[in-house]
N, C-alpha and C. Protein backbone atom coordinates (compact mmCIF):
# COMPACT_ATOMS: atom_id res chain seq x y z
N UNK A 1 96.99 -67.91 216.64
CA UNK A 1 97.07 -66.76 215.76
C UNK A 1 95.81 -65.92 215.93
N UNK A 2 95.70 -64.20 216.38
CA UNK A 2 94.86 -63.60 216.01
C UNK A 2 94.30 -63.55 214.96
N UNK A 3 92.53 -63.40 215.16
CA UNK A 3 92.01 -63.48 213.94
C UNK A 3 91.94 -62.26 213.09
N UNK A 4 92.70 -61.19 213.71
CA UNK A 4 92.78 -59.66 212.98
C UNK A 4 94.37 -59.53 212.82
N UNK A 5 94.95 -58.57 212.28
CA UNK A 5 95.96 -58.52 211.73
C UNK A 5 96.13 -56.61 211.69
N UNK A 6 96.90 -55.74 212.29
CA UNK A 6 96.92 -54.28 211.58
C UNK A 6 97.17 -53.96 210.46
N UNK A 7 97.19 -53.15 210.39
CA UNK A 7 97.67 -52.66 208.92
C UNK A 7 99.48 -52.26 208.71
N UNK A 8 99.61 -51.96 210.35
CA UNK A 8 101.06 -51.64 210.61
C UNK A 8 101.73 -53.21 210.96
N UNK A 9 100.96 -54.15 211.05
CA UNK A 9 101.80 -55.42 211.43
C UNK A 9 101.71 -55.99 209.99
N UNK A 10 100.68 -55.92 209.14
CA UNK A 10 101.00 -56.68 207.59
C UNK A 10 102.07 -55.57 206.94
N UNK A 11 102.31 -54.57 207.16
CA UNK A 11 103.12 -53.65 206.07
C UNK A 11 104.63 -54.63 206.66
N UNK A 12 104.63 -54.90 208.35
CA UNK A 12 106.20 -55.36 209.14
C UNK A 12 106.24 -56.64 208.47
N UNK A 13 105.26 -57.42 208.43
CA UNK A 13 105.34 -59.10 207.77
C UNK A 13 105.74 -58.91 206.22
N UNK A 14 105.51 -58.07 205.35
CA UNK A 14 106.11 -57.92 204.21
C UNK A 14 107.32 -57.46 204.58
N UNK A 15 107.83 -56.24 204.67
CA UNK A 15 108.79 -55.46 205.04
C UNK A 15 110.06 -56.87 205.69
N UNK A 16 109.72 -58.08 206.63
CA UNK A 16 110.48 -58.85 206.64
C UNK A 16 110.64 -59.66 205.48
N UNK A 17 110.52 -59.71 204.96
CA UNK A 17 110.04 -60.97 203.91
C UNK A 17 109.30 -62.17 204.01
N UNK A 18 108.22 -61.88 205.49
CA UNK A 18 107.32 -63.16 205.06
C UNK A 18 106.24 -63.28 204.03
N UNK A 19 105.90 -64.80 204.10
CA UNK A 19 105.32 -65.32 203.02
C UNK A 19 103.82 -65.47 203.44
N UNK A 20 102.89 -64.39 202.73
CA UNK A 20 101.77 -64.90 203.16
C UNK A 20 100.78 -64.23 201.91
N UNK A 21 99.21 -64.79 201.67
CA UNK A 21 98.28 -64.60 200.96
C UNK A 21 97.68 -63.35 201.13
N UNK A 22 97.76 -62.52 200.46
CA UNK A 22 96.60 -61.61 200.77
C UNK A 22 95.30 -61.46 199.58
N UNK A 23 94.57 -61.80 200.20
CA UNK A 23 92.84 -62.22 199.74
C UNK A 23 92.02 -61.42 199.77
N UNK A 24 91.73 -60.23 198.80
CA UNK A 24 90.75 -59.23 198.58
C UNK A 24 89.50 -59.94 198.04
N UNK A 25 88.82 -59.73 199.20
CA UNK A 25 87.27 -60.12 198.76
C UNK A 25 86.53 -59.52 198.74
N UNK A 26 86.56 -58.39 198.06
CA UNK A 26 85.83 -57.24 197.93
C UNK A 26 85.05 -57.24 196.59
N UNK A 27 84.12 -56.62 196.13
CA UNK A 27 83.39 -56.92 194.19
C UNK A 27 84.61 -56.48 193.35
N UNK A 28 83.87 -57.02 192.45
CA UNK A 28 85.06 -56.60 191.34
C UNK A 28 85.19 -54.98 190.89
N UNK A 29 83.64 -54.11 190.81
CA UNK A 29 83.94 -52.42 191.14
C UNK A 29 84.89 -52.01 191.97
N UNK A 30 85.20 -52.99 193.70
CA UNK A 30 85.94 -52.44 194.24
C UNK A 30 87.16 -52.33 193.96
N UNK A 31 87.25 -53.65 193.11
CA UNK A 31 88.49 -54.42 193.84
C UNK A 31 89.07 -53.07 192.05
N UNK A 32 88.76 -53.02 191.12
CA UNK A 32 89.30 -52.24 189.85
C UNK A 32 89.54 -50.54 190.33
N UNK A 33 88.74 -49.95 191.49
CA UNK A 33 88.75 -49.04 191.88
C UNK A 33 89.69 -48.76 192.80
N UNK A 34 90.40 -49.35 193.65
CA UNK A 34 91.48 -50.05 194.44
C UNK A 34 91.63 -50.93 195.26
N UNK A 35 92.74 -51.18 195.20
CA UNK A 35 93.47 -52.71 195.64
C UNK A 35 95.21 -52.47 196.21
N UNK A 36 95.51 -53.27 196.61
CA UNK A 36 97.01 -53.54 197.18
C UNK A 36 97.13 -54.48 196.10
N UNK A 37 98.35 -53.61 195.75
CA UNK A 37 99.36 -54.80 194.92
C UNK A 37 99.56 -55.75 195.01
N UNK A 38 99.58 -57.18 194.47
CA UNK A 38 100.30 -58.21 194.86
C UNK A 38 98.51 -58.97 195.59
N UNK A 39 97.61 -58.77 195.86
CA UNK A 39 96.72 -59.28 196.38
C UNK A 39 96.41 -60.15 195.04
N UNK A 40 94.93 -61.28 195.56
CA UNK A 40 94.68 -62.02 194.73
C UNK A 40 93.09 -61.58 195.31
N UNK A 41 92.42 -61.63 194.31
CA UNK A 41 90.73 -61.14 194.22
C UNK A 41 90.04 -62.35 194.20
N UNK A 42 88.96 -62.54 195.11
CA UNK A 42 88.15 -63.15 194.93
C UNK A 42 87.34 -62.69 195.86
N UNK A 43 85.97 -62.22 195.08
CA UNK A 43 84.90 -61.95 195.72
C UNK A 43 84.26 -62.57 197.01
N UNK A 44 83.83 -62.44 198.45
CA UNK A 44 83.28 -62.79 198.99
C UNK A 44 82.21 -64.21 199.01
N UNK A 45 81.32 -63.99 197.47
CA UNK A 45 80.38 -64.52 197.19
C UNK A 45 81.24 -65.67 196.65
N UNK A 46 82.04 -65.98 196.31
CA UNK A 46 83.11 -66.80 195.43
C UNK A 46 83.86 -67.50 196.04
N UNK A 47 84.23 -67.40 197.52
CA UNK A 47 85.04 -68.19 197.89
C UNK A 47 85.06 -69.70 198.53
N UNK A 48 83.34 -69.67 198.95
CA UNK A 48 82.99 -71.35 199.27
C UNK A 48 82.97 -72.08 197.90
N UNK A 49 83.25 -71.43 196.49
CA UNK A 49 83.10 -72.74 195.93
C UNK A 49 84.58 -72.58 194.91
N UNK A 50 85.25 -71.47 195.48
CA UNK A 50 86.64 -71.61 194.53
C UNK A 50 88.26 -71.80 195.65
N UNK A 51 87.87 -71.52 197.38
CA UNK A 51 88.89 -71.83 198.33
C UNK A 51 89.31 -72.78 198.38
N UNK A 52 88.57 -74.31 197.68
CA UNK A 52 89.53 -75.22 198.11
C UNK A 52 90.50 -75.72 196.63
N UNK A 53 90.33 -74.98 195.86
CA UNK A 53 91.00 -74.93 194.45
C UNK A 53 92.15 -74.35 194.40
N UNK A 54 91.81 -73.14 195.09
CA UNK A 54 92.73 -71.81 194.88
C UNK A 54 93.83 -71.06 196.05
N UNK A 55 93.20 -72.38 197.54
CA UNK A 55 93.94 -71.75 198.17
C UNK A 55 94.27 -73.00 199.34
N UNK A 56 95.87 -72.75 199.90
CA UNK A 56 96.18 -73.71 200.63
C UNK A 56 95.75 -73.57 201.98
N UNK A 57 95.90 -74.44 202.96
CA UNK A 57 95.33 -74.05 204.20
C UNK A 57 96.57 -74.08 205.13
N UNK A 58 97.40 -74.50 204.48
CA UNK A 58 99.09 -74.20 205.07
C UNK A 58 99.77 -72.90 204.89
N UNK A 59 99.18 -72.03 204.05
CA UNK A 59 99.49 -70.57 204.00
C UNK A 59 99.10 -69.78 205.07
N UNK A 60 99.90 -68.67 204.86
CA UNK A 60 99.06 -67.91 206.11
C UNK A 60 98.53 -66.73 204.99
N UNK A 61 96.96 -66.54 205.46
CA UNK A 61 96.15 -65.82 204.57
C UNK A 61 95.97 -64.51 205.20
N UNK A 62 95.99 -63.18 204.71
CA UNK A 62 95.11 -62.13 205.14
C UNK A 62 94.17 -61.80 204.54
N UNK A 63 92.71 -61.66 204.65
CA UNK A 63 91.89 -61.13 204.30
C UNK A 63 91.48 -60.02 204.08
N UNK A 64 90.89 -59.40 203.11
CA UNK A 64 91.06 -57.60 203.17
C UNK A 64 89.76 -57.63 202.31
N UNK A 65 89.18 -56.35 202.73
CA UNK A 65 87.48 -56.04 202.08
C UNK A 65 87.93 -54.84 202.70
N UNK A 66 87.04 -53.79 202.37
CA UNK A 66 86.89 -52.20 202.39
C UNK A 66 86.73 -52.02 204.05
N UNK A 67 86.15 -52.05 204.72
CA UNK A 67 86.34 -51.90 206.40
C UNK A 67 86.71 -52.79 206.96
N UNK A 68 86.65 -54.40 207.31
CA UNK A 68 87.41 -54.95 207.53
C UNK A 68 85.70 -56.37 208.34
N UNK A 69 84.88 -55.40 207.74
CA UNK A 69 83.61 -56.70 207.82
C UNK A 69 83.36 -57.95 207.49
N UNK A 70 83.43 -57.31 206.37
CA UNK A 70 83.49 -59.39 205.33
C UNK A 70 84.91 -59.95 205.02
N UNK A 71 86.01 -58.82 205.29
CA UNK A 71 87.03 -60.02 205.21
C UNK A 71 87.05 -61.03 207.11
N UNK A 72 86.37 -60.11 207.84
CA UNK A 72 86.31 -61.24 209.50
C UNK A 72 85.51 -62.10 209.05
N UNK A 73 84.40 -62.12 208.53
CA UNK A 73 83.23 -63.49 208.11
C UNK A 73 84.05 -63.98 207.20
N UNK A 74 85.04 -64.05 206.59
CA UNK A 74 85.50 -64.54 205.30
C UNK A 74 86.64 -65.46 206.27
N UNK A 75 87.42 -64.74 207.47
CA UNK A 75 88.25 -65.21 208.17
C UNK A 75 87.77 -66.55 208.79
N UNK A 76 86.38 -66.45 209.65
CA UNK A 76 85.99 -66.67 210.85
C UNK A 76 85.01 -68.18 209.80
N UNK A 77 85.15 -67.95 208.25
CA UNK A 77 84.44 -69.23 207.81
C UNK A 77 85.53 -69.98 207.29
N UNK A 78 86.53 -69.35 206.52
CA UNK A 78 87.74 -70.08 206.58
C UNK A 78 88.47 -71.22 207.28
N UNK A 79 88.64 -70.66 208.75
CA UNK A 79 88.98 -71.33 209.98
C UNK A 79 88.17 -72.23 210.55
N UNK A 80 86.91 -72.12 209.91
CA UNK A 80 85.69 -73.47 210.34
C UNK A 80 86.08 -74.60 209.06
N UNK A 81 86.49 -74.04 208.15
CA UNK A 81 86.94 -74.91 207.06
C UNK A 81 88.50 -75.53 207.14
N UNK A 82 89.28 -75.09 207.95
CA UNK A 82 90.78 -75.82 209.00
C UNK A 82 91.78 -75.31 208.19
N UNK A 83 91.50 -74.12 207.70
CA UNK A 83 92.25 -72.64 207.44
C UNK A 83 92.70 -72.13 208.98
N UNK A 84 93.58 -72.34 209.61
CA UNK A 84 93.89 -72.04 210.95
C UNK A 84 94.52 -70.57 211.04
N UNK A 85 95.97 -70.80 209.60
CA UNK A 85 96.37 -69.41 209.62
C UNK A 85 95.70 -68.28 209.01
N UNK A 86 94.61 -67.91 209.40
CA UNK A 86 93.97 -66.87 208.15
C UNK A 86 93.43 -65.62 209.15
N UNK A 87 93.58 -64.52 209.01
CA UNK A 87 93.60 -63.45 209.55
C UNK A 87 92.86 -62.78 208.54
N UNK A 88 92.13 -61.63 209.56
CA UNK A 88 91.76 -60.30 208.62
C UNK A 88 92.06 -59.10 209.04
N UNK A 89 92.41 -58.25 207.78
CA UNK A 89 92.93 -57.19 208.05
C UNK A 89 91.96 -55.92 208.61
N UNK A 90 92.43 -55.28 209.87
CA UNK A 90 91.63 -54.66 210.46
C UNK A 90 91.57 -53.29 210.17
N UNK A 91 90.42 -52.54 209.75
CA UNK A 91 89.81 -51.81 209.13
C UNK A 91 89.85 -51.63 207.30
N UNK A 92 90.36 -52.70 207.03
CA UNK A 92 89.79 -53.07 205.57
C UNK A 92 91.19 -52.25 204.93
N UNK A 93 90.85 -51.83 203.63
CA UNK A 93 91.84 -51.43 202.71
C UNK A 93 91.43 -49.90 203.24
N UNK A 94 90.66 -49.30 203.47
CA UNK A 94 90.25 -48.04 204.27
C UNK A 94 91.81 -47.76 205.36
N UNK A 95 91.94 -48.67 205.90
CA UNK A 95 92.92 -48.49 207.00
C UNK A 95 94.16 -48.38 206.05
N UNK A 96 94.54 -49.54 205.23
CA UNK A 96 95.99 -49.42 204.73
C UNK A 96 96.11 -48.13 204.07
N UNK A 97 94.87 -47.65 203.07
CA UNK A 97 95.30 -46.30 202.76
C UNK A 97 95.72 -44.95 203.57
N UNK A 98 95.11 -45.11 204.59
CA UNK A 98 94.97 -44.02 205.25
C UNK A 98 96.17 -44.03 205.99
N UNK A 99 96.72 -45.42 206.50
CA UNK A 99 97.72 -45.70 207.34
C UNK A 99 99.39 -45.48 206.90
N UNK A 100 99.40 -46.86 205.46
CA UNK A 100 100.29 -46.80 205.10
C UNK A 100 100.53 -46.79 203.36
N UNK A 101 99.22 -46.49 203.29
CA UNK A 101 99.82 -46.52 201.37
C UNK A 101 98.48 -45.56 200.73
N UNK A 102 98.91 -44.12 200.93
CA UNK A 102 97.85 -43.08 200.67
C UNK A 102 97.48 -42.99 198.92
N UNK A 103 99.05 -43.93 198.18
CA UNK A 103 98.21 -43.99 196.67
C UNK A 103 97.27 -45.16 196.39
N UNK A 104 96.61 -45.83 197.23
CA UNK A 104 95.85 -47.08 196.84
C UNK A 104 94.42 -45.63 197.37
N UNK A 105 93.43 -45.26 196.42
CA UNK A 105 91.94 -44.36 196.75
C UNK A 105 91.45 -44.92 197.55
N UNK A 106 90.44 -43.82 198.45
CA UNK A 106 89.91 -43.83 199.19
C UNK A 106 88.39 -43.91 198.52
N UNK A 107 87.31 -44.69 198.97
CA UNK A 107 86.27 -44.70 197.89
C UNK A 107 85.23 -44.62 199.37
């Protein structure tokens, strides 16, 4: 599995009906200022000590942060942790707005 994901291939993986996590790890300013629906928030800073609580490693995860920086370090530490399916979304929530969902703000 690539460790990036488009923005036009997560809109097709919903659009089929697959089943997968999407993981905004962006602050909480961001994440109240906008977000994709249906995501689950957890800050960057938050996830080495709440991922193995909160999240399976049999899911397939996308990661999403504002350009698409800390959700790859968020990916790329995941998968050292035997999170295999976990992807990040490439160019952050920046991209999905611009791409495919112009009412989630541009900040």
């Amino acid at each position: 599995m690539e460790y990036e994901i488009s923005a036009t291939e997560l809109k097709a993986l919903g659009n089929a009906g697959e089943k997968f996590i999407l993981l905004d790890v962006r602050e909480h300013w961001e994440y109240q200022t906008a977000h994709i629906s249906g995501s689950k928030h957890m800050p960057m800073a938050e996830v080495p000590s709440r991922f193995q609580e909160e999240l399976d490693a049999e899911d397939h995860i996308v990661v999403v942060c504002h350009l698409g920086v800390r959700s790859m370090n968020v990916t790329a530490w995941l998968r050292q942790q035997g999170f295999e399916k976990v992807q990040s979304l490439r160019g952050g929530i920046d991209r999905w707005s611009r791409e495919i969902d112009a009412s989630v703000p541009l900040y």
